[in-house]
ModelCIF file with pLDDT and N, C-alpha, C, O atoms, coordinates in Angstrom:
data_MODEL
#
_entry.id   MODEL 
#
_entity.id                         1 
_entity.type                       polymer 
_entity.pdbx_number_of_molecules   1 
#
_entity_poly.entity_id                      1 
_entity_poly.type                           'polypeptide(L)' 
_entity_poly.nstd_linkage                   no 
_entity_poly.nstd_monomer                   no 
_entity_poly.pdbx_seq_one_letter_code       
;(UNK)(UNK)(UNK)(UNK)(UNK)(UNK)(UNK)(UNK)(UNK)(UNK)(UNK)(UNK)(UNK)(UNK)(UNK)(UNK)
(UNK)(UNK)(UNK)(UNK)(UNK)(UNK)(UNK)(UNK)(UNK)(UNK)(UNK)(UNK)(UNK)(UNK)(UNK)(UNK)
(UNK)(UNK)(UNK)(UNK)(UNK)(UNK)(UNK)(UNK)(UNK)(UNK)(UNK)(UNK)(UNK)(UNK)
;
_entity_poly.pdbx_seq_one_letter_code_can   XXXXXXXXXXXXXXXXXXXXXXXXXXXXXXXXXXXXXXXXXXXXXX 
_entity_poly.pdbx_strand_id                 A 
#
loop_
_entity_poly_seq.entity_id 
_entity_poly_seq.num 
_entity_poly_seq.mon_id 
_entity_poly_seq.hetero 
1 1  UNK n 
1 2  UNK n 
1 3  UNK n 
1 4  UNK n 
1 5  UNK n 
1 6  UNK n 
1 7  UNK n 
1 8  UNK n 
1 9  UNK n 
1 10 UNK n 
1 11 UNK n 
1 12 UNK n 
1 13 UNK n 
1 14 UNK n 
1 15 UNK n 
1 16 UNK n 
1 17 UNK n 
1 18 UNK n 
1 19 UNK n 
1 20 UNK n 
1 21 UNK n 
1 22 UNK n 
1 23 UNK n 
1 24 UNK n 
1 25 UNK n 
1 26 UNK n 
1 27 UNK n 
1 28 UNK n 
1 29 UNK n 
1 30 UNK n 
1 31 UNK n 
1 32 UNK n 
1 33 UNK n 
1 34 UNK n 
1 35 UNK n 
1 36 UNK n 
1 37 UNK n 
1 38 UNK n 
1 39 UNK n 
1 40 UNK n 
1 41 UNK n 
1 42 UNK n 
1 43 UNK n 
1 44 UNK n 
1 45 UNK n 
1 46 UNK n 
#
_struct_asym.id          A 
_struct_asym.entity_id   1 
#
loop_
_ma_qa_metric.id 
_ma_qa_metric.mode 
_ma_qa_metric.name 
_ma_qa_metric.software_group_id 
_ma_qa_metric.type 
1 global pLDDT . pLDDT 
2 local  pLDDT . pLDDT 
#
_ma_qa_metric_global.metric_id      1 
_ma_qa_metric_global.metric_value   97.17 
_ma_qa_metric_global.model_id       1 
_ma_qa_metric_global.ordinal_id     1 
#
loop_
_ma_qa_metric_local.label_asym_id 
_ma_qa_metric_local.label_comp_id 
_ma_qa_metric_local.label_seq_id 
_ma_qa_metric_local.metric_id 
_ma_qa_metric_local.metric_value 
_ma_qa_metric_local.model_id 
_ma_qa_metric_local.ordinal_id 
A UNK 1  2 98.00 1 1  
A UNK 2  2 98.00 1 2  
A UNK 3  2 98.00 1 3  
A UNK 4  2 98.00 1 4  
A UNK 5  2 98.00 1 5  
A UNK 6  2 98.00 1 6  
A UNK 7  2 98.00 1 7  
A UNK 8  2 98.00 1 8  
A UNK 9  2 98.00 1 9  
A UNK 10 2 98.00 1 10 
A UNK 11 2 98.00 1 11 
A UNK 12 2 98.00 1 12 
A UNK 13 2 98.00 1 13 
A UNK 14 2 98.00 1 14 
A UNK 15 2 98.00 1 15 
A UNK 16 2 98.00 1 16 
A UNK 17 2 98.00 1 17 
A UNK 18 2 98.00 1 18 
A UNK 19 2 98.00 1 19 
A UNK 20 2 98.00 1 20 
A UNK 21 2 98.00 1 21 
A UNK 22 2 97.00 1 22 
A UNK 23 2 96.00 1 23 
A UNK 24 2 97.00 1 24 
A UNK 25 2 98.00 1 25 
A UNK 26 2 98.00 1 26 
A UNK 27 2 98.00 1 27 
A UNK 28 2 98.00 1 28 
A UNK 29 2 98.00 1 29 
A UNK 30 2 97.00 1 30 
A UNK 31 2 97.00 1 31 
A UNK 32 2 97.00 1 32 
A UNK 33 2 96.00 1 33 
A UNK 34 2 96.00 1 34 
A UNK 35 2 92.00 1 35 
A UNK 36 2 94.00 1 36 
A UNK 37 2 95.00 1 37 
A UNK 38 2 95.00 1 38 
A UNK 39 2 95.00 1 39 
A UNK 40 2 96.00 1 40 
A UNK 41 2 96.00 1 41 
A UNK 42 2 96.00 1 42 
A UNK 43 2 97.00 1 43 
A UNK 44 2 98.00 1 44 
A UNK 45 2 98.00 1 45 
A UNK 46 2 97.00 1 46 
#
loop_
_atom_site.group_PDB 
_atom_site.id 
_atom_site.type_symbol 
_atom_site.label_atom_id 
_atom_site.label_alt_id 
_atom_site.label_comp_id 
_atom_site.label_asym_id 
_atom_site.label_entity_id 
_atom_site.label_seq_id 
_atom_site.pdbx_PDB_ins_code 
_atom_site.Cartn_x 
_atom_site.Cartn_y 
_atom_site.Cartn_z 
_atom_site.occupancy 
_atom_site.B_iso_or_equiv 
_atom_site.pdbx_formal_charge 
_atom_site.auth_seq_id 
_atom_site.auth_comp_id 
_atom_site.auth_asym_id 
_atom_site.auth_atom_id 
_atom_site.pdbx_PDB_model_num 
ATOM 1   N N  . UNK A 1 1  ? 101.424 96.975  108.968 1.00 98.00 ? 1  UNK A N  1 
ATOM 2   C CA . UNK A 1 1  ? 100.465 95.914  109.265 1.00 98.00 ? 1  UNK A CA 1 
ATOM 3   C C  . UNK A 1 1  ? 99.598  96.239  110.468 1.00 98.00 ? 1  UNK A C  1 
ATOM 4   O O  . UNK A 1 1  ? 98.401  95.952  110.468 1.00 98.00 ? 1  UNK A O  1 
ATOM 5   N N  . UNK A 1 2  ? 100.134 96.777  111.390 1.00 98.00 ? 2  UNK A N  1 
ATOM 6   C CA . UNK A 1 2  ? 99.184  97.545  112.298 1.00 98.00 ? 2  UNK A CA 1 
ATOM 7   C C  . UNK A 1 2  ? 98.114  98.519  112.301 1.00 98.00 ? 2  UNK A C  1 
ATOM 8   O O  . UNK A 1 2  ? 97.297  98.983  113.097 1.00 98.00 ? 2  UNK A O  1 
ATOM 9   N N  . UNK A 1 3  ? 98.456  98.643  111.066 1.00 98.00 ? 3  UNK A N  1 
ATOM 10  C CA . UNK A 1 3  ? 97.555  100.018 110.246 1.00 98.00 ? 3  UNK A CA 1 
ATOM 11  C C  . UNK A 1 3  ? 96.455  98.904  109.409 1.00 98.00 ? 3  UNK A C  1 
ATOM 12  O O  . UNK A 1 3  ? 95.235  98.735  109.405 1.00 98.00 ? 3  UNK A O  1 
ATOM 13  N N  . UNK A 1 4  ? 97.008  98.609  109.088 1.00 98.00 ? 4  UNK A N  1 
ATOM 14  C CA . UNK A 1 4  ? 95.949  97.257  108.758 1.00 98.00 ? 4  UNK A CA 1 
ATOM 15  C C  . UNK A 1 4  ? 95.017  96.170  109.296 1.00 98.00 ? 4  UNK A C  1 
ATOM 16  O O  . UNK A 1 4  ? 94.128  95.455  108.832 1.00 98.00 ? 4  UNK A O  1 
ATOM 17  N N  . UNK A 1 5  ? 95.790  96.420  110.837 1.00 98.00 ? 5  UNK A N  1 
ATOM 18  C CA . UNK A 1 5  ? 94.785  96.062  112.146 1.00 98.00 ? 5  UNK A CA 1 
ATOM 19  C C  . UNK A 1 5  ? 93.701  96.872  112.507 1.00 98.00 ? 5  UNK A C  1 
ATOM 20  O O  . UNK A 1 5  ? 92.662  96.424  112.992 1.00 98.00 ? 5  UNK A O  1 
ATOM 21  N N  . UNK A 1 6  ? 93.956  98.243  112.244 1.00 98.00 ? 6  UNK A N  1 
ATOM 22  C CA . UNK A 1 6  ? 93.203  99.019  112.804 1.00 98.00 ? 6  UNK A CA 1 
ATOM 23  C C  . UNK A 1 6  ? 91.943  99.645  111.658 1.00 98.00 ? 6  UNK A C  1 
ATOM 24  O O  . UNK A 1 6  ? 91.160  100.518 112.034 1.00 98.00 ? 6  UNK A O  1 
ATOM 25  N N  . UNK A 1 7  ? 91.901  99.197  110.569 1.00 98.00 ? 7  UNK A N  1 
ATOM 26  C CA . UNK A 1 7  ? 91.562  99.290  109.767 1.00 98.00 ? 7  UNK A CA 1 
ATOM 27  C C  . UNK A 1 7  ? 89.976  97.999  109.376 1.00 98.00 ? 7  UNK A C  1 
ATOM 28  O O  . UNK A 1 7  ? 88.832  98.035  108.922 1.00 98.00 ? 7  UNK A O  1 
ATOM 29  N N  . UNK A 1 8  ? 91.209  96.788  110.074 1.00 98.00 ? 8  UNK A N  1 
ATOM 30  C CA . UNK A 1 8  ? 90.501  95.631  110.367 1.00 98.00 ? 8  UNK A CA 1 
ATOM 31  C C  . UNK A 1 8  ? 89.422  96.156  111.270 1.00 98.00 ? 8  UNK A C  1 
ATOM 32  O O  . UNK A 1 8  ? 88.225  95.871  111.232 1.00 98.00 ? 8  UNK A O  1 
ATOM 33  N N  . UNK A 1 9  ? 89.930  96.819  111.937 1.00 98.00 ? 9  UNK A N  1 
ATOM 34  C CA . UNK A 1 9  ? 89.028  96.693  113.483 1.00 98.00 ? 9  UNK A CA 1 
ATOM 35  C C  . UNK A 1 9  ? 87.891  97.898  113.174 1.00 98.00 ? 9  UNK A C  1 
ATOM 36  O O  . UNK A 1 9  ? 86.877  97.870  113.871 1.00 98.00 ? 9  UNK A O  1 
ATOM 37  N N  . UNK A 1 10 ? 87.996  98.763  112.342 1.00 98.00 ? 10 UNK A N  1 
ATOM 38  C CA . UNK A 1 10 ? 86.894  99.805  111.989 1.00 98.00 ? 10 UNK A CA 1 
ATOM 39  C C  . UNK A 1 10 ? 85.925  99.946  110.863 1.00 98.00 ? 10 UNK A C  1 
ATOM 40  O O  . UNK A 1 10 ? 84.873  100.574 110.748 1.00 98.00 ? 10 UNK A O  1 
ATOM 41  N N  . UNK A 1 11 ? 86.638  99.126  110.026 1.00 98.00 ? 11 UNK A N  1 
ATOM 42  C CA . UNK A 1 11 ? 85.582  98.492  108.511 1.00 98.00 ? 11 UNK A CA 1 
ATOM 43  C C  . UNK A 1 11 ? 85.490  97.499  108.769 1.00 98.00 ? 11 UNK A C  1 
ATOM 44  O O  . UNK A 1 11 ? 84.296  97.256  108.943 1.00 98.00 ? 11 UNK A O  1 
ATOM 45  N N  . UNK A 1 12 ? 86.187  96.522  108.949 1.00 98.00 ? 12 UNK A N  1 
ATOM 46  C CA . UNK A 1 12 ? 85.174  95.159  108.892 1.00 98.00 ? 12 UNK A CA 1 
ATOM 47  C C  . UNK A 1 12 ? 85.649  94.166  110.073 1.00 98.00 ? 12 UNK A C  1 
ATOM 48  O O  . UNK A 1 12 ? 86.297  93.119  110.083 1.00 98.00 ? 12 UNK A O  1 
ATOM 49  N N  . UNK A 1 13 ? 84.983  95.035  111.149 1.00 98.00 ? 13 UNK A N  1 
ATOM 50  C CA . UNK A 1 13 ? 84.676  94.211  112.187 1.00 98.00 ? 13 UNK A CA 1 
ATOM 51  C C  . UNK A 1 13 ? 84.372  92.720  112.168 1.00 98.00 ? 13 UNK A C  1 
ATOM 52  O O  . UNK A 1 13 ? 85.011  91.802  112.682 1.00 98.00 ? 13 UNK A O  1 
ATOM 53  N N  . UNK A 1 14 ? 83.036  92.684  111.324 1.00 98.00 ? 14 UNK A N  1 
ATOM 54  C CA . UNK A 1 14 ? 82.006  91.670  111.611 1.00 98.00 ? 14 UNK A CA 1 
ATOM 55  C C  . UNK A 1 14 ? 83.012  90.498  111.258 1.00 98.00 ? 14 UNK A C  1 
ATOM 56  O O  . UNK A 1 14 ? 82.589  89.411  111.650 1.00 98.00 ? 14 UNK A O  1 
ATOM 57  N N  . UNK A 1 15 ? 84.705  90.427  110.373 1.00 98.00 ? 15 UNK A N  1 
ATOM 58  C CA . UNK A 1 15 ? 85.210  89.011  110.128 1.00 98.00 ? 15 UNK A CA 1 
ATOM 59  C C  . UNK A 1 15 ? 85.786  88.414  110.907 1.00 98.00 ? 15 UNK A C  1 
ATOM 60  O O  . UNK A 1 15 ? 85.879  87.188  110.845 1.00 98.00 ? 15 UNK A O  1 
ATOM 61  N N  . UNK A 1 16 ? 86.537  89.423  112.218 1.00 98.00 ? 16 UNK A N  1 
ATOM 62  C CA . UNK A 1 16 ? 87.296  88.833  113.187 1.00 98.00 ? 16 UNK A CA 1 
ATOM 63  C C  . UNK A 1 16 ? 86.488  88.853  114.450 1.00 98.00 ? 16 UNK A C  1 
ATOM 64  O O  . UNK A 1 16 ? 85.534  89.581  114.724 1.00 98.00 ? 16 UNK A O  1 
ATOM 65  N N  . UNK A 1 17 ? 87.030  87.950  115.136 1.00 98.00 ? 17 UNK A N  1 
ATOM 66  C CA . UNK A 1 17 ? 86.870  87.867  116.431 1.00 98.00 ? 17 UNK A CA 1 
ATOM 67  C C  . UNK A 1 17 ? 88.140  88.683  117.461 1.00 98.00 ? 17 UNK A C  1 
ATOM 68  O O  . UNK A 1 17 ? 87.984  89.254  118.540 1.00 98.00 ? 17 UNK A O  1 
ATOM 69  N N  . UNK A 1 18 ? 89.121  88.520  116.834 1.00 98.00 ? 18 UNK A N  1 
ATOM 70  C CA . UNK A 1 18 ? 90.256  89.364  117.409 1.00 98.00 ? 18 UNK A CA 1 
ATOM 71  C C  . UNK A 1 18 ? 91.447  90.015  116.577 1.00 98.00 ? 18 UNK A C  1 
ATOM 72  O O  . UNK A 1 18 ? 91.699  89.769  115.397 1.00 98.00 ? 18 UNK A O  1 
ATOM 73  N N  . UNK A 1 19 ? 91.938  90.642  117.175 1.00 98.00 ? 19 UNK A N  1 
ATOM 74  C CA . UNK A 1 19 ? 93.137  91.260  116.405 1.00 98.00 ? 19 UNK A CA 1 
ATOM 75  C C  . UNK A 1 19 ? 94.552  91.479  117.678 1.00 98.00 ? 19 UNK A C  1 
ATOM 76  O O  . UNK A 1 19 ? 94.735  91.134  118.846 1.00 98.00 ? 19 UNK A O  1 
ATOM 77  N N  . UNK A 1 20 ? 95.020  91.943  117.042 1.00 98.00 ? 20 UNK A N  1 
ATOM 78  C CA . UNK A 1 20 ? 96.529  92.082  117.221 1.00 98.00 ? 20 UNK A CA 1 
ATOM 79  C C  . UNK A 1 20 ? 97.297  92.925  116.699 1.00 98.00 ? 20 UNK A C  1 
ATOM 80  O O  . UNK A 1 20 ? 97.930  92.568  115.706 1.00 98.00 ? 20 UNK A O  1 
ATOM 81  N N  . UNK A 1 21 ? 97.469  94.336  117.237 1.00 98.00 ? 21 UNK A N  1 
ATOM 82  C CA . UNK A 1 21 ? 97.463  95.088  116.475 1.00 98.00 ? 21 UNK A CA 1 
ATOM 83  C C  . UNK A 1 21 ? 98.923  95.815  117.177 1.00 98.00 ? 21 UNK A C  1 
ATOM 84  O O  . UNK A 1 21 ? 98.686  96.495  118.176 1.00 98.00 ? 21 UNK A O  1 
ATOM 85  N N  . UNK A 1 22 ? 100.212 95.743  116.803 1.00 97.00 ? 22 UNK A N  1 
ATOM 86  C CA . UNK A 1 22 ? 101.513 96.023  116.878 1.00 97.00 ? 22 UNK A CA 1 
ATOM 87  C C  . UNK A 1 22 ? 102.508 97.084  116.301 1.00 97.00 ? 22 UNK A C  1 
ATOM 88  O O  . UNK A 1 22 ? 102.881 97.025  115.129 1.00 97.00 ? 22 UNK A O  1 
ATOM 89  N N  . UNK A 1 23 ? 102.844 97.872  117.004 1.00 96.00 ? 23 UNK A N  1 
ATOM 90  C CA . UNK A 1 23 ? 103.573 99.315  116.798 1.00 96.00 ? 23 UNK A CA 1 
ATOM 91  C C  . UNK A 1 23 ? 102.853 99.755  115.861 1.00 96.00 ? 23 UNK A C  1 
ATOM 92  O O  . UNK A 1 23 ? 103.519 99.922  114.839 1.00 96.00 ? 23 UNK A O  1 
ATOM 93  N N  . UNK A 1 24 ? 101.597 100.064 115.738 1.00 97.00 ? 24 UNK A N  1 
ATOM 94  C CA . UNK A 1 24 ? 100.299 100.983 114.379 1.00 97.00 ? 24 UNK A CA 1 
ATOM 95  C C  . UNK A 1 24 ? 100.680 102.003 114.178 1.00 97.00 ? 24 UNK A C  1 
ATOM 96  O O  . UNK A 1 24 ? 101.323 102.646 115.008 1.00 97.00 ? 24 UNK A O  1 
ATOM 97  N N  . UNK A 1 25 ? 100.272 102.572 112.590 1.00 98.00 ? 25 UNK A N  1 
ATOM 98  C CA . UNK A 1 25 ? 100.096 103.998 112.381 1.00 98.00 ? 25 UNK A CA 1 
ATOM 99  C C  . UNK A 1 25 ? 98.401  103.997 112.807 1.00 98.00 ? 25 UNK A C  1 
ATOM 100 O O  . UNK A 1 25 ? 97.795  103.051 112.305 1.00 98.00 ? 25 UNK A O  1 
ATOM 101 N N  . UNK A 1 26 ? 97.825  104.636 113.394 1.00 98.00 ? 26 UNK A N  1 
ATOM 102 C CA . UNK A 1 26 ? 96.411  104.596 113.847 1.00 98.00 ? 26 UNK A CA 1 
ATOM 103 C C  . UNK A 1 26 ? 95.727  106.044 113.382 1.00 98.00 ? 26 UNK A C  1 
ATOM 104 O O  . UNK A 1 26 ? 94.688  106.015 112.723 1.00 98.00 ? 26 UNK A O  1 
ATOM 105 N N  . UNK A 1 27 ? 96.363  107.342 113.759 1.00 98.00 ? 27 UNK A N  1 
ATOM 106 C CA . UNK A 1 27 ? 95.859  108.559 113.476 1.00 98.00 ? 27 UNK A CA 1 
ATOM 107 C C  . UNK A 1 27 ? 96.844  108.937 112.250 1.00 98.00 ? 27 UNK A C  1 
ATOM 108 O O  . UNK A 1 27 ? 97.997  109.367 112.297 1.00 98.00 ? 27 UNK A O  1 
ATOM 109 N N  . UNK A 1 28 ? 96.003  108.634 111.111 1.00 98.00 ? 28 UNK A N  1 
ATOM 110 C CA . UNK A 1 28 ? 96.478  109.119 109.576 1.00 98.00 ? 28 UNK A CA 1 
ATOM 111 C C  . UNK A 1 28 ? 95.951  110.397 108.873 1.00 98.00 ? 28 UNK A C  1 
ATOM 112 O O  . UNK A 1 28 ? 95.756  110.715 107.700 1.00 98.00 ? 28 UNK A O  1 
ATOM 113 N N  . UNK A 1 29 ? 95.789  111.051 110.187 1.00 98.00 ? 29 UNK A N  1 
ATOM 114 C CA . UNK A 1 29 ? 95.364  112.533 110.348 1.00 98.00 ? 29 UNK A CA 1 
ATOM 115 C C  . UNK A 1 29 ? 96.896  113.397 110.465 1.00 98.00 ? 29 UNK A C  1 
ATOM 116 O O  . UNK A 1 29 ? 97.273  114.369 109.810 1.00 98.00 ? 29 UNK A O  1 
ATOM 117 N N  . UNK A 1 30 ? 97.631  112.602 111.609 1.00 97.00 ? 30 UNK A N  1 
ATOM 118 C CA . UNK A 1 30 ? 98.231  113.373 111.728 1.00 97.00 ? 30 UNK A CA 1 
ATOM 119 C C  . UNK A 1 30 ? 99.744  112.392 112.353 1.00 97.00 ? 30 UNK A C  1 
ATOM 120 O O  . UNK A 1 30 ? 100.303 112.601 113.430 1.00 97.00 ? 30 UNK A O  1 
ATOM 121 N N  . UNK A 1 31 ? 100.055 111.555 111.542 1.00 97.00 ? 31 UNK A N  1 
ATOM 122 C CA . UNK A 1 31 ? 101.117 110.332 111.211 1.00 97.00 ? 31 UNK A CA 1 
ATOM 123 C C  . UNK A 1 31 ? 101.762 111.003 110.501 1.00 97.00 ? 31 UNK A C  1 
ATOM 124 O O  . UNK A 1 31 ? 102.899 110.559 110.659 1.00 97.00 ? 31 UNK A O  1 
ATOM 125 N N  . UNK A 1 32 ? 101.839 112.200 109.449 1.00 97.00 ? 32 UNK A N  1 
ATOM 126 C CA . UNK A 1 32 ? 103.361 112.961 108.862 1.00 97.00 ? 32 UNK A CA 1 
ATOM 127 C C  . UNK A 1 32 ? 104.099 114.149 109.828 1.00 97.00 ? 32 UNK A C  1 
ATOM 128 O O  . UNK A 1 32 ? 105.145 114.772 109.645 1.00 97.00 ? 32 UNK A O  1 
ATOM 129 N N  . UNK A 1 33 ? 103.278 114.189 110.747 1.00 96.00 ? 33 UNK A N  1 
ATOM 130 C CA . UNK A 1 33 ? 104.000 115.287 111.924 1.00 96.00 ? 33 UNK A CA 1 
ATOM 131 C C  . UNK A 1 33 ? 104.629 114.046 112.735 1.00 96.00 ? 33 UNK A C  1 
ATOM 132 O O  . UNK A 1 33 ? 105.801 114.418 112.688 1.00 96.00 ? 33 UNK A O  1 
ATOM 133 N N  . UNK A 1 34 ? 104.660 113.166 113.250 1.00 96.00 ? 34 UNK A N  1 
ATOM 134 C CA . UNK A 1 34 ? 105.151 112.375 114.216 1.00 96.00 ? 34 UNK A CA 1 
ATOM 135 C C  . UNK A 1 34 ? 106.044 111.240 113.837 1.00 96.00 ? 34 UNK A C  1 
ATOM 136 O O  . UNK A 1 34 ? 105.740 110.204 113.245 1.00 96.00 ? 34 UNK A O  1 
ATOM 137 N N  . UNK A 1 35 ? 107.690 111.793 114.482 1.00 92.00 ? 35 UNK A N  1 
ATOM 138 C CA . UNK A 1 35 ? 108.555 111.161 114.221 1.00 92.00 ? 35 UNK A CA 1 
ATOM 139 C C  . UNK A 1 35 ? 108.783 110.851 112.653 1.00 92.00 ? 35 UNK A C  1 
ATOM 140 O O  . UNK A 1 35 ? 108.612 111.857 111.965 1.00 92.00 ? 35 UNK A O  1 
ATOM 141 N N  . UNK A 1 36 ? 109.085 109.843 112.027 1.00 94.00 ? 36 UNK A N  1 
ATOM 142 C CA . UNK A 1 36 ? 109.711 109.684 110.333 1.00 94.00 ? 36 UNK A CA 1 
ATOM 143 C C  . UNK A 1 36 ? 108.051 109.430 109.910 1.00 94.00 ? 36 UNK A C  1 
ATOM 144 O O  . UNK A 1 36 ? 107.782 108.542 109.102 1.00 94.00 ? 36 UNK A O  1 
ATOM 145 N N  . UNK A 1 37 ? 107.286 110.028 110.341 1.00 95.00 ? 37 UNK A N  1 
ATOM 146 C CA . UNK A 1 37 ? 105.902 109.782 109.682 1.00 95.00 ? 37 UNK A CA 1 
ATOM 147 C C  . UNK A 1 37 ? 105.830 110.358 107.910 1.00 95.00 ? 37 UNK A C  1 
ATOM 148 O O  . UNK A 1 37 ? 105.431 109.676 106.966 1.00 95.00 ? 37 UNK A O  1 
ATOM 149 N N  . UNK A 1 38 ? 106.268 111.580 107.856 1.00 95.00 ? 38 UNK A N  1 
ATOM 150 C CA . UNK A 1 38 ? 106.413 112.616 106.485 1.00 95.00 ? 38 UNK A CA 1 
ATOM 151 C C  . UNK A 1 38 ? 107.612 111.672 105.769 1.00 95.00 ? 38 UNK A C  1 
ATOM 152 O O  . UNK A 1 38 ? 107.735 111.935 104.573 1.00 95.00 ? 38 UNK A O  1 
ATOM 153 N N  . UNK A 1 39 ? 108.282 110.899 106.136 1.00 95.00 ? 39 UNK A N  1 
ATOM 154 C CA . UNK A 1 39 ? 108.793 110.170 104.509 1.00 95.00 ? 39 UNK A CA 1 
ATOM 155 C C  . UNK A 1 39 ? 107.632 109.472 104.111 1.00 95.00 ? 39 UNK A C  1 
ATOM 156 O O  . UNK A 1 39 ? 107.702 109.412 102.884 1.00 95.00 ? 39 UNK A O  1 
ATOM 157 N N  . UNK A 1 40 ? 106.860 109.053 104.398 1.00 96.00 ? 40 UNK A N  1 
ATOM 158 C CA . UNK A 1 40 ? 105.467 107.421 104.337 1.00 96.00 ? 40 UNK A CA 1 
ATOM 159 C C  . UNK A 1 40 ? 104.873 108.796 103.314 1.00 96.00 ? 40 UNK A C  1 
ATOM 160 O O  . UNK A 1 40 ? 104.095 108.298 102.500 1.00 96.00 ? 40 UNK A O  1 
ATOM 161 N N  . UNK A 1 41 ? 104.935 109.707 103.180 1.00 96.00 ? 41 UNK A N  1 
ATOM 162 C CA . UNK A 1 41 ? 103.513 110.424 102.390 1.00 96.00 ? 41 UNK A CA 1 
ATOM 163 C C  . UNK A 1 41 ? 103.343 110.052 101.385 1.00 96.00 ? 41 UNK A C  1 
ATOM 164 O O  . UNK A 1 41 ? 102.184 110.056 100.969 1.00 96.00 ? 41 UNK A O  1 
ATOM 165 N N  . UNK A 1 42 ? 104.512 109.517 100.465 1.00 96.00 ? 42 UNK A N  1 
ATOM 166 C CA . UNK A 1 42 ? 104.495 108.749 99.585  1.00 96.00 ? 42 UNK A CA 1 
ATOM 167 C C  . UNK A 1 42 ? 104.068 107.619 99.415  1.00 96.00 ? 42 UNK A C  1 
ATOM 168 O O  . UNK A 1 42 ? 103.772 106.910 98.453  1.00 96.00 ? 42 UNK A O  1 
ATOM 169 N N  . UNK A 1 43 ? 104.074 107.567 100.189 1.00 97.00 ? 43 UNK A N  1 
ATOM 170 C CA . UNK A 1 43 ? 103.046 105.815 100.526 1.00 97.00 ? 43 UNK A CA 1 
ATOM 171 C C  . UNK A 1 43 ? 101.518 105.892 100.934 1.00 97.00 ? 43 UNK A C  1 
ATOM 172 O O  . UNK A 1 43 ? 100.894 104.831 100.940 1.00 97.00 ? 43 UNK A O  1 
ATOM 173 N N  . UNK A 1 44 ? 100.911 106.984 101.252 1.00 98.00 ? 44 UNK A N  1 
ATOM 174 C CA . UNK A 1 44 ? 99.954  107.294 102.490 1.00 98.00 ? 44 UNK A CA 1 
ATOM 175 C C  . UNK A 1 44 ? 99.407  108.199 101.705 1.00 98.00 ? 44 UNK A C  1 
ATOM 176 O O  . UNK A 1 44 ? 98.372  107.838 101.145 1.00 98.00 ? 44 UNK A O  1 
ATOM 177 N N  . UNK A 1 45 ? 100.055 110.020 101.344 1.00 98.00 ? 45 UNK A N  1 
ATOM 178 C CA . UNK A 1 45 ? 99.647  110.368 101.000 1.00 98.00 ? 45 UNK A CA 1 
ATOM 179 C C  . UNK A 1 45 ? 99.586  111.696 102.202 1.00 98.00 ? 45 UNK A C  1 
ATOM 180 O O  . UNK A 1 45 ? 100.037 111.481 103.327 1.00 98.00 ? 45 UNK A O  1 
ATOM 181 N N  . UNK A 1 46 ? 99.034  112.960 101.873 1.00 97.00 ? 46 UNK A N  1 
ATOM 182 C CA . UNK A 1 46 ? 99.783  114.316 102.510 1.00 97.00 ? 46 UNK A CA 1 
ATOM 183 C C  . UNK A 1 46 ? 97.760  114.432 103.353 1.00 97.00 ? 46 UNK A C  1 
ATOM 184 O O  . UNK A 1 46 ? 97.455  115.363 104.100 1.00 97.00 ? 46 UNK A O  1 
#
């Protein structure tokens, strides 16, 4: 859901006024090198 904050916050700004954005995956560049990031690829994608 934090990933979904941040997502909020870079496509579609213009709906919120704020966010709240809590323990995020943010860099989905490079979220399968860091910590249990590489089980999610299945979810996310390589």
């Amino acid at each position: 859901g934090g990933l979904l904050m941040g997502v909020m916050l870079t496509g579609y700004p213009e709906l919120f006024a704020a966010l709240v954005c809590q323990v995020p995956l943010i860099d989905m560049r490079r979220y399968h090198l860091l910590l249990a990031g590489a089980s999610w690829m299945a979810e996310y994608g390589d």
